[in-house]
C-alpha atoms as a PDB file:
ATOM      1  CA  UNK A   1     -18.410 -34.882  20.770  1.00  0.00           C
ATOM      2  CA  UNK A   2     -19.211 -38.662  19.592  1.00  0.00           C
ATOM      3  CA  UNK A   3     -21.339 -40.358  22.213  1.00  0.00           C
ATOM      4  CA  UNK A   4     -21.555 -44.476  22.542  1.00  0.00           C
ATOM      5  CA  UNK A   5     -24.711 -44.691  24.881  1.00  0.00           C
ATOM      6  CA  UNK A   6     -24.549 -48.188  26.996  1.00  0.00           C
ATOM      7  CA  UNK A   7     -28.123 -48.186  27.593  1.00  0.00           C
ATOM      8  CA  UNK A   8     -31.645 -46.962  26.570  1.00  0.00           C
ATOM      9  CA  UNK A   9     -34.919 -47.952  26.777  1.00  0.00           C
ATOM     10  CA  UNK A  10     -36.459 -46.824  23.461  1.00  0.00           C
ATOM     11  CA  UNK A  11     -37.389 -50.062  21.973  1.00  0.00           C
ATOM     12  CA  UNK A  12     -39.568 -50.941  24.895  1.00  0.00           C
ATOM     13  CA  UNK A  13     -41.339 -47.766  23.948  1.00  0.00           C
ATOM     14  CA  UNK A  14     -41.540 -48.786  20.330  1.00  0.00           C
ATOM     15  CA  UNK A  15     -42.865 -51.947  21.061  1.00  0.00           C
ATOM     16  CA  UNK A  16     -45.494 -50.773  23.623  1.00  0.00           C
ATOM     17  CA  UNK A  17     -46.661 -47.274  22.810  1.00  0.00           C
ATOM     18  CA  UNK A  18     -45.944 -47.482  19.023  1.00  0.00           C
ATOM     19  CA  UNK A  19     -44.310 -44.280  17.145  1.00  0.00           C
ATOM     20  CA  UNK A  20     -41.204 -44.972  14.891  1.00  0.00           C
ATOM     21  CA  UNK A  21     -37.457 -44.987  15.880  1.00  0.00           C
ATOM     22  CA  UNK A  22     -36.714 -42.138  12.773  1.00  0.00           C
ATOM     23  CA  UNK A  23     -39.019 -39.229  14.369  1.00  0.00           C
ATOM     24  CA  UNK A  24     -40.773 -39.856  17.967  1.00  0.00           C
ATOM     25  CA  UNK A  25     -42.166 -37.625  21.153  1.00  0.00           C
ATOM     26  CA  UNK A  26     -39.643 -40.024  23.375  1.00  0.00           C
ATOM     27  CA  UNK A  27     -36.214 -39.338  24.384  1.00  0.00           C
ATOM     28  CA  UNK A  28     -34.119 -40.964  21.580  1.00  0.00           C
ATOM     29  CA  UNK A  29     -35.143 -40.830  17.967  1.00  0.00           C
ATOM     30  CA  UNK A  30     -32.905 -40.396  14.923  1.00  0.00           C
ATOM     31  CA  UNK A  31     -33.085 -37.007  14.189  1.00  0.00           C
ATOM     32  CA  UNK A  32     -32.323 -36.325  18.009  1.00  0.00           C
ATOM     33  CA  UNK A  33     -29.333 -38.804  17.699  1.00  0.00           C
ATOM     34  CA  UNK A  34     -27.870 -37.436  14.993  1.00  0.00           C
ATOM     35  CA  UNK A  35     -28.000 -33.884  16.434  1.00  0.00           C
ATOM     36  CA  UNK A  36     -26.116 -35.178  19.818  1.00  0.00           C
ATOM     37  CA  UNK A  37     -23.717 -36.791  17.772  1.00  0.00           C
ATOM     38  CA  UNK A  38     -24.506 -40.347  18.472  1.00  0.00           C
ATOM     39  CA  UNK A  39     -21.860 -42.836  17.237  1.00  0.00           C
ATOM     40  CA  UNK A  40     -23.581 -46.000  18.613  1.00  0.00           C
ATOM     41  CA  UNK A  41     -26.444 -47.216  20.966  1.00  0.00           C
ATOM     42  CA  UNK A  42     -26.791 -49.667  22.862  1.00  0.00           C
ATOM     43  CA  UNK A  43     -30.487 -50.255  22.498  1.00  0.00           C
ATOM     44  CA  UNK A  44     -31.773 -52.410  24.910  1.00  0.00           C
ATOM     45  CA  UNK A  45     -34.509 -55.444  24.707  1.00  0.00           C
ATOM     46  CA  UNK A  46     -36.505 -54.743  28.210  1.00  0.00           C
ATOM     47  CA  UNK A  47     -38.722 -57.517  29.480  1.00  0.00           C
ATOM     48  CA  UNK A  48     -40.454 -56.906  32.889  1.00  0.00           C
ATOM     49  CA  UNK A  49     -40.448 -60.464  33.742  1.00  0.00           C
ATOM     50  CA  UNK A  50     -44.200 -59.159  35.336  1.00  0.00           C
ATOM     51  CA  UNK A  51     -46.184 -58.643  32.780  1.00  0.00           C
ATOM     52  CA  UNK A  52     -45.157 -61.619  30.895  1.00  0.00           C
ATOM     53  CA  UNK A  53     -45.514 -65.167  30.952  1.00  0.00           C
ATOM     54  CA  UNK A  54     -43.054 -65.854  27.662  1.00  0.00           C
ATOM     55  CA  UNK A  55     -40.090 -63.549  27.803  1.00  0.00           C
ATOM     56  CA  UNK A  56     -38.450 -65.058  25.451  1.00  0.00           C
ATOM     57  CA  UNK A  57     -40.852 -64.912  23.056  1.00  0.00           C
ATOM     58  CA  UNK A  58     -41.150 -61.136  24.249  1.00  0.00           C
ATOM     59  CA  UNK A  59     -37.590 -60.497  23.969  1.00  0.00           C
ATOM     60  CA  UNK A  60     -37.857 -62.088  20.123  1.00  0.00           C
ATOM     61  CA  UNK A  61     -41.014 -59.881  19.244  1.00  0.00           C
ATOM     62  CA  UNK A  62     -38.721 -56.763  20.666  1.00  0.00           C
ATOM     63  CA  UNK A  63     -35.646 -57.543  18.696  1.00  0.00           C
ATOM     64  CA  UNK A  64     -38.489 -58.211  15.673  1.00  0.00           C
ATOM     65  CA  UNK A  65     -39.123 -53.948  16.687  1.00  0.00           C
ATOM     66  CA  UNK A  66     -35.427 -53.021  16.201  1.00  0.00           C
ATOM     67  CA  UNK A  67     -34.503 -54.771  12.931  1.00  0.00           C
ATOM     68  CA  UNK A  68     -37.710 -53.211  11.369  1.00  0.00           C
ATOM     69  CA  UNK A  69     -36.836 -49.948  12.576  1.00  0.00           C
ATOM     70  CA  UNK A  70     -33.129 -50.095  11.258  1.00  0.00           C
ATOM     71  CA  UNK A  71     -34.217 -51.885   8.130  1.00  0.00           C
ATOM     72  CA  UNK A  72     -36.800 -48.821   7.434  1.00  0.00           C
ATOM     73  CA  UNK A  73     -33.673 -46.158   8.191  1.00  0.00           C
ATOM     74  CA  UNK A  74     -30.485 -47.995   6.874  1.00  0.00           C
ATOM     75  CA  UNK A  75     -29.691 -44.454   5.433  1.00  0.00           C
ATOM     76  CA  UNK A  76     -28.792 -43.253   8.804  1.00  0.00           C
ATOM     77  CA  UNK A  77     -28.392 -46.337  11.369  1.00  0.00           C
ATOM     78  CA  UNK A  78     -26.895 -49.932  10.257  1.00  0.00           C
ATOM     79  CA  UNK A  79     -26.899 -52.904  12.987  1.00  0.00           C
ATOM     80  CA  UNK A  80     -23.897 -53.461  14.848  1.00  0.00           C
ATOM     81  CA  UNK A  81     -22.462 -57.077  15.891  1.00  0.00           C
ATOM     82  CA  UNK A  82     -18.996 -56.171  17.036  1.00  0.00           C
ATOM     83  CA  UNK A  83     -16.344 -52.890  17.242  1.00  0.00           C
ATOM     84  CA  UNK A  84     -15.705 -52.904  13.714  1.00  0.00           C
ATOM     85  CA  UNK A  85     -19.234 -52.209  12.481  1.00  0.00           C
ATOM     86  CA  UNK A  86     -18.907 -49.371  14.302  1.00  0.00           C
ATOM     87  CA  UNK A  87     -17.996 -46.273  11.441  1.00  0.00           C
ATOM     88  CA  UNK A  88     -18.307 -42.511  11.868  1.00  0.00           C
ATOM     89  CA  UNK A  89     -20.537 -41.783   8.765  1.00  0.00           C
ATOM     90  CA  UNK A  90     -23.574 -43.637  10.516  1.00  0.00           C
ATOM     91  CA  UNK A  91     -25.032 -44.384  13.445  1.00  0.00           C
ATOM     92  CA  UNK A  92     -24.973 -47.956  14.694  1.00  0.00           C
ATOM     93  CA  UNK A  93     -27.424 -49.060  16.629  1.00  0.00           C
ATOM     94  CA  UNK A  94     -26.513 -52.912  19.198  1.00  0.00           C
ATOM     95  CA  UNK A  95     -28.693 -55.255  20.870  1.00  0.00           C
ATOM     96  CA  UNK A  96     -28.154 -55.406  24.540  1.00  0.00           C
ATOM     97  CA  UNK A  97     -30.881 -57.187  27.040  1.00  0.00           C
ATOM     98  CA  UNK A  98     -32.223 -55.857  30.551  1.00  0.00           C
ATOM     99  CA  UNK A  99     -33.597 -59.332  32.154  1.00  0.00           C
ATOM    100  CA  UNK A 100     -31.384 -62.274  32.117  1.00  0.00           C
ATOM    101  CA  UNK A 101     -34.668 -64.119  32.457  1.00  0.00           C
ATOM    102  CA  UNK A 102     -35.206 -64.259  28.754  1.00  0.00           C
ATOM    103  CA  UNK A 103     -32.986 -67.069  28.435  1.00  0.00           C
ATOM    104  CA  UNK A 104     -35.423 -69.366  30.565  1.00  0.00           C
ATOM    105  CA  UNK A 105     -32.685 -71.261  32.058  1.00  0.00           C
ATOM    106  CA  UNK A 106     -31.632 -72.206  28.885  1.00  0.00           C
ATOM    107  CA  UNK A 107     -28.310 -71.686  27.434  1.00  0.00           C
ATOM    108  CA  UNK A 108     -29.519 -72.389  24.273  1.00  0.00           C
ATOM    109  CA  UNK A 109     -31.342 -69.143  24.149  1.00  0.00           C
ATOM    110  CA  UNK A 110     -28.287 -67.320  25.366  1.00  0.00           C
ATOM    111  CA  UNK A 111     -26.692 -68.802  21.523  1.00  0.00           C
ATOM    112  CA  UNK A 112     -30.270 -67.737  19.754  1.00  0.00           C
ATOM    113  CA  UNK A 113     -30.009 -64.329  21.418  1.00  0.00           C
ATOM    114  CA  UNK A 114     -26.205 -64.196  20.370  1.00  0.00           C
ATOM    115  CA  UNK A 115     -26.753 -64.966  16.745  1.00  0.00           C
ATOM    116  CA  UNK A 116     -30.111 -62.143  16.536  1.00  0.00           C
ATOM    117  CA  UNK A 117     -27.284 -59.541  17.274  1.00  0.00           C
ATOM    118  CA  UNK A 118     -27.458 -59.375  21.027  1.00  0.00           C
ATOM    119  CA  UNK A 119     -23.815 -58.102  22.369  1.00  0.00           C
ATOM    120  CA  UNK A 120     -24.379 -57.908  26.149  1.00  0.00           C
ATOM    121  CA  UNK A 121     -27.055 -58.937  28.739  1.00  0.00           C
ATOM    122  CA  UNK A 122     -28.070 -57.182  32.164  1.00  0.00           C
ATOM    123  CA  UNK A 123     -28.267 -59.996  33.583  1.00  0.00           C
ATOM    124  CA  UNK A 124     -31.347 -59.298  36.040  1.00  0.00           C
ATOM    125  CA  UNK A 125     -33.909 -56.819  36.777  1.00  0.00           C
ATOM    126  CA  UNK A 126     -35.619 -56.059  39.782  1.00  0.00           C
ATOM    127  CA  UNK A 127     -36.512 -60.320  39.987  1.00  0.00           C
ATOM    128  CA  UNK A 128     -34.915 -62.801  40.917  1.00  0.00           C
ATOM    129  CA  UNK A 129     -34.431 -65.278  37.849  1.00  0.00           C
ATOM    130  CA  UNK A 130     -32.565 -68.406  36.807  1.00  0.00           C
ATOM    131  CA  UNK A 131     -29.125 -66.285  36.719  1.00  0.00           C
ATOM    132  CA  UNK A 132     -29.220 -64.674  40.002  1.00  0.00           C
ATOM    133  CA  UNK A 133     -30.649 -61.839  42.130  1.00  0.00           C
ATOM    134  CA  UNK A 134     -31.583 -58.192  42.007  1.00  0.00           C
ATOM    135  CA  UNK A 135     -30.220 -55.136  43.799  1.00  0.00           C
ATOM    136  CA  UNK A 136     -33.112 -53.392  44.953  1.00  0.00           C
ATOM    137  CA  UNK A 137     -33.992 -56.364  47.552  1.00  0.00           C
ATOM    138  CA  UNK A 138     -32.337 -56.363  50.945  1.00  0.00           C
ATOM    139  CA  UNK A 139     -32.199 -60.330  51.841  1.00  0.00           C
ATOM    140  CA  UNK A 140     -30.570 -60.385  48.010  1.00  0.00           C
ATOM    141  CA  UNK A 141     -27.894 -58.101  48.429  1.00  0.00           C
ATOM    142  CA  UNK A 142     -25.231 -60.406  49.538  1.00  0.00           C
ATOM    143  CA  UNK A 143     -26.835 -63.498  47.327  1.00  0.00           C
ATOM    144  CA  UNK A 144     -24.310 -64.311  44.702  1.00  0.00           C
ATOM    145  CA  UNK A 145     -24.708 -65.739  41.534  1.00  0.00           C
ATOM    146  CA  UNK A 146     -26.857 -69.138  40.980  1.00  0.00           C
ATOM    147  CA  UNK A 147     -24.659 -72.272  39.016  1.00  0.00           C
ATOM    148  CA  UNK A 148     -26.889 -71.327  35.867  1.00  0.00           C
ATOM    149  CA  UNK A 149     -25.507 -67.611  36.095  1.00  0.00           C
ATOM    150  CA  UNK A 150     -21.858 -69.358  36.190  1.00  0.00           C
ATOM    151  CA  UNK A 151     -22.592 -70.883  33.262  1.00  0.00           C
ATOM    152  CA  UNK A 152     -24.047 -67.730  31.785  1.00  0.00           C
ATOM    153  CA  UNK A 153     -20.821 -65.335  32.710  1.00  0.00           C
ATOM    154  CA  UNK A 154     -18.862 -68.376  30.972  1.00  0.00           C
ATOM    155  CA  UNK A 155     -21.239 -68.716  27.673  1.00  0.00           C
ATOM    156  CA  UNK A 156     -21.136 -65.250  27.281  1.00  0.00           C
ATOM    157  CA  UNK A 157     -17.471 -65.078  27.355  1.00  0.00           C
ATOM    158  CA  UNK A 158     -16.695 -67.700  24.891  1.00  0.00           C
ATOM    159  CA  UNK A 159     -18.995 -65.800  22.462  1.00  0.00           C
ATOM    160  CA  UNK A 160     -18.106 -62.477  23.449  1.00  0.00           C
ATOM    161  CA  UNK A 161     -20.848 -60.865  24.954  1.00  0.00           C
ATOM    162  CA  UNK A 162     -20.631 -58.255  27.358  1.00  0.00           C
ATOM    163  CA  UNK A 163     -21.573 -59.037  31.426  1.00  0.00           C
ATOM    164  CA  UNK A 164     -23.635 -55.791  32.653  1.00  0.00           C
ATOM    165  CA  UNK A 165     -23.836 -55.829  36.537  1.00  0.00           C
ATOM    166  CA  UNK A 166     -26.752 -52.803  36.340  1.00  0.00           C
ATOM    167  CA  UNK A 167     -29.011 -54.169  38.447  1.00  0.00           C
ATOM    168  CA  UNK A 168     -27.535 -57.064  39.862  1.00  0.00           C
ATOM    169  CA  UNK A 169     -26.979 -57.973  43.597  1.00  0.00           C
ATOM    170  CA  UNK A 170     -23.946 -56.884  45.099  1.00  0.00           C
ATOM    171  CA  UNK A 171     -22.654 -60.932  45.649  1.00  0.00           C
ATOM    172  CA  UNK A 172     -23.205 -61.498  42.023  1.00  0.00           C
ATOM    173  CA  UNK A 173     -21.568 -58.244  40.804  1.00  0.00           C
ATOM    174  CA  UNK A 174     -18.098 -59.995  42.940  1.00  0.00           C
ATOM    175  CA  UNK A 175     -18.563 -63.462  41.506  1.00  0.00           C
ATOM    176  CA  UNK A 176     -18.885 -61.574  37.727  1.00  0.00           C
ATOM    177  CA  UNK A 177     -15.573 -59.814  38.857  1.00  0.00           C
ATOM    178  CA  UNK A 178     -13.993 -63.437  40.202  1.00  0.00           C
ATOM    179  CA  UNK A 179     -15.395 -65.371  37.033  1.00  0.00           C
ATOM    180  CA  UNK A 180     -15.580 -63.200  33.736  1.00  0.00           C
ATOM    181  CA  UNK A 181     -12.277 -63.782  31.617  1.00  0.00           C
ATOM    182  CA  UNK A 182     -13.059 -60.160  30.345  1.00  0.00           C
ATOM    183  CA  UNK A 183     -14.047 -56.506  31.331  1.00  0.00           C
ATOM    184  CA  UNK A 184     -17.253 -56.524  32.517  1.00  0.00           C
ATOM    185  CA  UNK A 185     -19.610 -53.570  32.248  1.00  0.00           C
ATOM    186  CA  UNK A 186     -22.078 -52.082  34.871  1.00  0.00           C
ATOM    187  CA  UNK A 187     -24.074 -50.193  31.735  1.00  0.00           C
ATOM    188  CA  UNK A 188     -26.460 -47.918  33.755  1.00  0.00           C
ATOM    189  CA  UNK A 189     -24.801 -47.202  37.168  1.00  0.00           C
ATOM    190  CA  UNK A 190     -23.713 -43.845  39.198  1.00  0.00           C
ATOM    191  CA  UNK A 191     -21.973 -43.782  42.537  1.00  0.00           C
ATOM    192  CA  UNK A 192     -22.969 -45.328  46.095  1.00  0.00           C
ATOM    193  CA  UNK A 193     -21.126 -42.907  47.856  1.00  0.00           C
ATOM    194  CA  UNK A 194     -22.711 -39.944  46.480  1.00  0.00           C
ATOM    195  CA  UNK A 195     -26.241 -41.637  45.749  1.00  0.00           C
ATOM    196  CA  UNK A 196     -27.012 -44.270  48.474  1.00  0.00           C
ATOM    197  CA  UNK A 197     -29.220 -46.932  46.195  1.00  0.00           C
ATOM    198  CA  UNK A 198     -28.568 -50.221  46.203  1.00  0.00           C
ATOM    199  CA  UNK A 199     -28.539 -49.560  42.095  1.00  0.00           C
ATOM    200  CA  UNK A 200     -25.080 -47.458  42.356  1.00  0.00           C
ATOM    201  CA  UNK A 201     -22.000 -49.050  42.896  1.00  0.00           C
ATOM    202  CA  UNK A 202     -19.595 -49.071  46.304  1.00  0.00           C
ATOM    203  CA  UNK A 203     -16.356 -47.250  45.895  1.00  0.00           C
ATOM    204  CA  UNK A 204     -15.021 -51.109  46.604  1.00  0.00           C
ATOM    205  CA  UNK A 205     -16.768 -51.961  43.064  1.00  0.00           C
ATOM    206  CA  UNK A 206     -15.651 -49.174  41.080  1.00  0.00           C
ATOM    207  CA  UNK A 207     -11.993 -49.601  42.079  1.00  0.00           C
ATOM    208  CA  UNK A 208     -12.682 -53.373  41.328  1.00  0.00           C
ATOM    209  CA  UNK A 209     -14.122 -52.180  37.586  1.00  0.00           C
ATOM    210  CA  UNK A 210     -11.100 -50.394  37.141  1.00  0.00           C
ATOM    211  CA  UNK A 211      -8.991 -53.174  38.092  1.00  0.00           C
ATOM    212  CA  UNK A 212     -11.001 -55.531  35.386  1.00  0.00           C
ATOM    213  CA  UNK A 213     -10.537 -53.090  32.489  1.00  0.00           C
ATOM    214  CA  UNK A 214     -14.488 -52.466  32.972  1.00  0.00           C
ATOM    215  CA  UNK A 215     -16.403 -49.238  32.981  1.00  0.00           C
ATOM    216  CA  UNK A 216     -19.841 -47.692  34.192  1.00  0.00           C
ATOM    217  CA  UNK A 217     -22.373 -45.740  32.466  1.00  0.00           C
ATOM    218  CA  UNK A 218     -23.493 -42.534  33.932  1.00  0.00           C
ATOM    219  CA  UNK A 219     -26.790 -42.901  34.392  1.00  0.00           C
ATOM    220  CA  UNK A 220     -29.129 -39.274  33.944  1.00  0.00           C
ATOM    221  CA  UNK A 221     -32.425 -40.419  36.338  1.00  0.00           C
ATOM    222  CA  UNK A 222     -32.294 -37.979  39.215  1.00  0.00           C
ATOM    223  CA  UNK A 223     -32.836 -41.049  41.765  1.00  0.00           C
ATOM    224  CA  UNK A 224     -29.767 -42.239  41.025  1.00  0.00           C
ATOM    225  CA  UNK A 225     -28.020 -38.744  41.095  1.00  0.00           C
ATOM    226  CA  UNK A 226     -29.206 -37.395  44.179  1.00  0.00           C
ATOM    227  CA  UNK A 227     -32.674 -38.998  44.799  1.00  0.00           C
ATOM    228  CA  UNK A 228     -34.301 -35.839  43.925  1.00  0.00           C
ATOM    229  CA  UNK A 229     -37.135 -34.553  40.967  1.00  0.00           C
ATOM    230  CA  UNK A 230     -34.487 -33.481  38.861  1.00  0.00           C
ATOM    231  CA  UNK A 231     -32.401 -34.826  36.542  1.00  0.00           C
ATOM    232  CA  UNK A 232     -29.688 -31.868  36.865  1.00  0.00           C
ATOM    233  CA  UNK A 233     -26.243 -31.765  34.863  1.00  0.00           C
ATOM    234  CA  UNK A 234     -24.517 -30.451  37.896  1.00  0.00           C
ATOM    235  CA  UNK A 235     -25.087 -33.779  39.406  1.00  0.00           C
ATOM    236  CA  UNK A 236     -23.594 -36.315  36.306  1.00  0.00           C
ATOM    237  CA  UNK A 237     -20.750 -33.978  36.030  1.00  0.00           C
ATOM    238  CA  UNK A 238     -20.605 -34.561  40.282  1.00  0.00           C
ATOM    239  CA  UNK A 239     -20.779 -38.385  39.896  1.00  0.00           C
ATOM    240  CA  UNK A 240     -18.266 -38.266  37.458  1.00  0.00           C
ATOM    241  CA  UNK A 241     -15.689 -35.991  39.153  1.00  0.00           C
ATOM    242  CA  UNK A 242     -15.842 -38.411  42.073  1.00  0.00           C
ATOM    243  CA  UNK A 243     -15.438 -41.752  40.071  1.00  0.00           C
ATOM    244  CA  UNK A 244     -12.645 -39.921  38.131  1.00  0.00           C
ATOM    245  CA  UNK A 245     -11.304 -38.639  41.511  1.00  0.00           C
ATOM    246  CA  UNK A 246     -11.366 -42.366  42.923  1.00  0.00           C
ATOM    247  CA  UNK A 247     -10.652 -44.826  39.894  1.00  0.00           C
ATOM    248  CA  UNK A 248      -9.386 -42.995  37.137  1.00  0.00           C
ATOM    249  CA  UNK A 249     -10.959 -41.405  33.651  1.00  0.00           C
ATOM    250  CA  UNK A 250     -10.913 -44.693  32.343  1.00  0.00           C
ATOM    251  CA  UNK A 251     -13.827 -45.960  33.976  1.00  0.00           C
ATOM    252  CA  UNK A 252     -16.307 -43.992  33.283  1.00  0.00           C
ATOM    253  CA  UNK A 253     -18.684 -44.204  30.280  1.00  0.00           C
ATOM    254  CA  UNK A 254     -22.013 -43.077  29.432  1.00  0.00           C
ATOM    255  CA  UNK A 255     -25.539 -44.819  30.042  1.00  0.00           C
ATOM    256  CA  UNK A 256     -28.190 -42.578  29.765  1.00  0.00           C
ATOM    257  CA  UNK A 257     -31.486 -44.589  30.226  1.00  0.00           C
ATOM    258  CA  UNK A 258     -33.123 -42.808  28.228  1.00  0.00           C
ATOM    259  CA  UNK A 259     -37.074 -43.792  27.723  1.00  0.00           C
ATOM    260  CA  UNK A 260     -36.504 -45.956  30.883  1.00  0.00           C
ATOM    261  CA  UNK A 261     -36.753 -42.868  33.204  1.00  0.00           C
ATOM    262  CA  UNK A 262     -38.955 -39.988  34.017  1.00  0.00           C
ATOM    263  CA  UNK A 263     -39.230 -36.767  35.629  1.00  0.00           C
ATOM    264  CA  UNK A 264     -37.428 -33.547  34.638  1.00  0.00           C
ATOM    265  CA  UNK A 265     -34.280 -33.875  33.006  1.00  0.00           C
ATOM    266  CA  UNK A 266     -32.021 -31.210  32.395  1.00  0.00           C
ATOM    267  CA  UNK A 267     -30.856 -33.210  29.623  1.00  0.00           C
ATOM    268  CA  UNK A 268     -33.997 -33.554  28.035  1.00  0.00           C
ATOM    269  CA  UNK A 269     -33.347 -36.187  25.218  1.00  0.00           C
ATOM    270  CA  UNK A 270     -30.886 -37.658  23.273  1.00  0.00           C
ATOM    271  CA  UNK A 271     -30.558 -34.240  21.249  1.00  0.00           C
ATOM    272  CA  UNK A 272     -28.891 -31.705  24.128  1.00  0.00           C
ATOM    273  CA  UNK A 273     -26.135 -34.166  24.918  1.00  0.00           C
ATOM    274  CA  UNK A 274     -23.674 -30.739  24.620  1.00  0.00           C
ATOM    275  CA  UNK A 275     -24.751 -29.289  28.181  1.00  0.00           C
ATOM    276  CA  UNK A 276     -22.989 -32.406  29.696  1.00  0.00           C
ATOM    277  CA  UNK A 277     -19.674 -31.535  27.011  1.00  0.00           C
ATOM    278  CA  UNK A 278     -20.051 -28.025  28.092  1.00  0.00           C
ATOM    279  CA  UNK A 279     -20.429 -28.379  31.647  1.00  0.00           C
ATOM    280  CA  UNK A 280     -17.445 -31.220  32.006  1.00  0.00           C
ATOM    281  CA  UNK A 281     -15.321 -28.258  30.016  1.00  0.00           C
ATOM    282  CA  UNK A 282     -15.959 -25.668  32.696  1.00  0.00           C
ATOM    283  CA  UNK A 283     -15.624 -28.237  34.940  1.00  0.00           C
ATOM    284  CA  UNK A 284     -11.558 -28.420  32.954  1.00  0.00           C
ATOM    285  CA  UNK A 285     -12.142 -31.641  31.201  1.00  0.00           C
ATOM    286  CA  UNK A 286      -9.789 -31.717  28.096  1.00  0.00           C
ATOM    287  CA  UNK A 287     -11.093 -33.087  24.742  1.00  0.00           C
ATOM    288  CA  UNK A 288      -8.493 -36.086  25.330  1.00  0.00           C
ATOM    289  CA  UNK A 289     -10.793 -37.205  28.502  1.00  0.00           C
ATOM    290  CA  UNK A 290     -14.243 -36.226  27.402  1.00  0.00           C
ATOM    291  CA  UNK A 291     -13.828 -38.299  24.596  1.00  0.00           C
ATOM    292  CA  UNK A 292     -12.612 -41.332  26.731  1.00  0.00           C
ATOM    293  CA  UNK A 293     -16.135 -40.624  28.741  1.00  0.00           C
ATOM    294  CA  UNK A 294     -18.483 -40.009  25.525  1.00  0.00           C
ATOM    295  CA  UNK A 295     -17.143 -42.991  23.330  1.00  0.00           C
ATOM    296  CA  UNK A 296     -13.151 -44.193  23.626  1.00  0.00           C
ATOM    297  CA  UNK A 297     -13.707 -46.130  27.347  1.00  0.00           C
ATOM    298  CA  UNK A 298     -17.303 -47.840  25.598  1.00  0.00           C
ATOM    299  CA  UNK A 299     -15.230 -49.010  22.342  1.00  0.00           C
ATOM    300  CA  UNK A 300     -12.677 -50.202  23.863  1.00  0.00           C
ATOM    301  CA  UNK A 301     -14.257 -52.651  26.470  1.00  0.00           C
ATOM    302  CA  UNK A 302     -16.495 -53.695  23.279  1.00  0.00           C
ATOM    303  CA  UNK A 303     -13.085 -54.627  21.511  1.00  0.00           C
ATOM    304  CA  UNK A 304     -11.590 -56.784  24.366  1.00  0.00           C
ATOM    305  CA  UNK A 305     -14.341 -59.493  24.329  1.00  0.00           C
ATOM    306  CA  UNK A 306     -14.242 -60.205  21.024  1.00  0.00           C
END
């Protein structure tokens, strides 16, 4: 089964541990993608607005990381900047950001970061920034966005980037809703109403998603599935039973977060992707829905905004 990943953290790895993207001890390498049948990745730029006093400049030295890596393997992964780069006989790896912060308030960044290759931004962390607020605050919850995020959700629009609400408070995920033209994406997110974290969405957002043409990625960290020490497949395949149940197949995607989370995974790395196929089979998943989940429901939200 082909699998279009909304979200990993391998880069971040790269960048700060070292190792190389074609062989590496971490979740995702290339050998490991090509064994889980990996069709694209979103691989994201990560910049803990923390431990850095030039994200930008971080985010840069990041993307720097990826073109290197795909530059050193362009027998096996090629760049992608839009759906048709996207071909079966190679992996393509995309830019995506986790911290709207990089931009520094400026839009101009938002166009630098555009023409590097970057196809969708989350637009926070777990700060507040120039764009808005975080999730995993109480008083910021309700917050929506600030007039720079506006102008963000806008920019992004007209170049055809992709809005990813992972992470974001709940006011601003309803103003991305109100104000995107197109789908919007929440790349890393499971259910509220089966996980209660502030970082899964309300059955009120997912039937919102829906309604934009949007989708969520199943995310595999165990705090997200059932706030346990386990990373278990039963508990994806419950997540996505219930969204399905509630919204429709056509919201659901995939968004591992791979080399972003820890703790025992059932799932171990990018390479056993098939015990989530298998399991979604028993579960009677047909090959017509699995692939919408794995791939179809990614590709096409990637088409509609640009």
């Amino acid at each position: 089964m082909k699998l279009f990943d909304l979200h990993c953290d391998t880069i971040l790895r790269l960048y700060g541990e070292g190792g190389q993207l074609s062989e590496n001890n971490y979740h995702i390498d290339l050998s490991k993608m090509k064994e889980g049948d990996s069709l694209a990745q979103f691989f994201a730029m990560f910049v803990d607005l923390d431990k850095t006093k030039t994200p930008f400049k971080t985010c840069n030295e990041m993307i720097d990381v990826f073109e290197q890596e795909i530059d050193k393997n362009r027998n096996i992964i090629n760049q992608g900047f839009g759906v048709k780069d996207i071909k079966e006989d190679k992996i393509t790896g995309i830019i995506t950001i986790e911290e709207g912060g990089v931009l520094e308030g400026k839009l101009e960044n938002l166009d630098h970061f555009y023409d590097r290759g970057v196809r969708s931004i989350t637009l926070t962390w777990n700060y507040e920034n120039e764009i808005g607020y975080p999730n995993c605050k109480a008083p910021f919850v309700d917050k929506g966005l600030k007039p720079f995020g506006l102008e963000v959700v806008k920019r992004m629009n007209d170049l055809g980037m992709l809005v990813d609400v992972s992470h974001l408070s709940d006011g601003g995920f309803w103003d991305c809703i109100k104000h995107s033209e197109y789908p919007i994406i929440a790349s890393h997110s499971n259910a509220r109403a089966l996980c209660d974290v502030s970082r899964n969405l309300t059955d009120e957002m997912i039937l919102a998603l829906k309604d934009n043409g949007g989708v969520m990625g199943m995310n595999f960290c165990s705090y997200f599935l059932d706030k346990s020490k386990v990373s278990k497949v039963d508990d994806i395949v419950k997540h996505i039973k219930y969204i399905d149940d509630l919204a429709g197949i056509d919201v659901i995607a995939i968004g591992t977060d791979f080399d972003g989370i820890g703790g025992e995974l059932e799932i171990a790395d990018m390479s056993m992707m098939r015990k989530l196929v298998d399991a979604l089979k028993t579960e009677g998943y047909n090959d017509e829905q699995l692939e919408k989940v794995f791939y179809k429901n990614a590709l096409r939200v990637m088409s509609q905004v640009k």
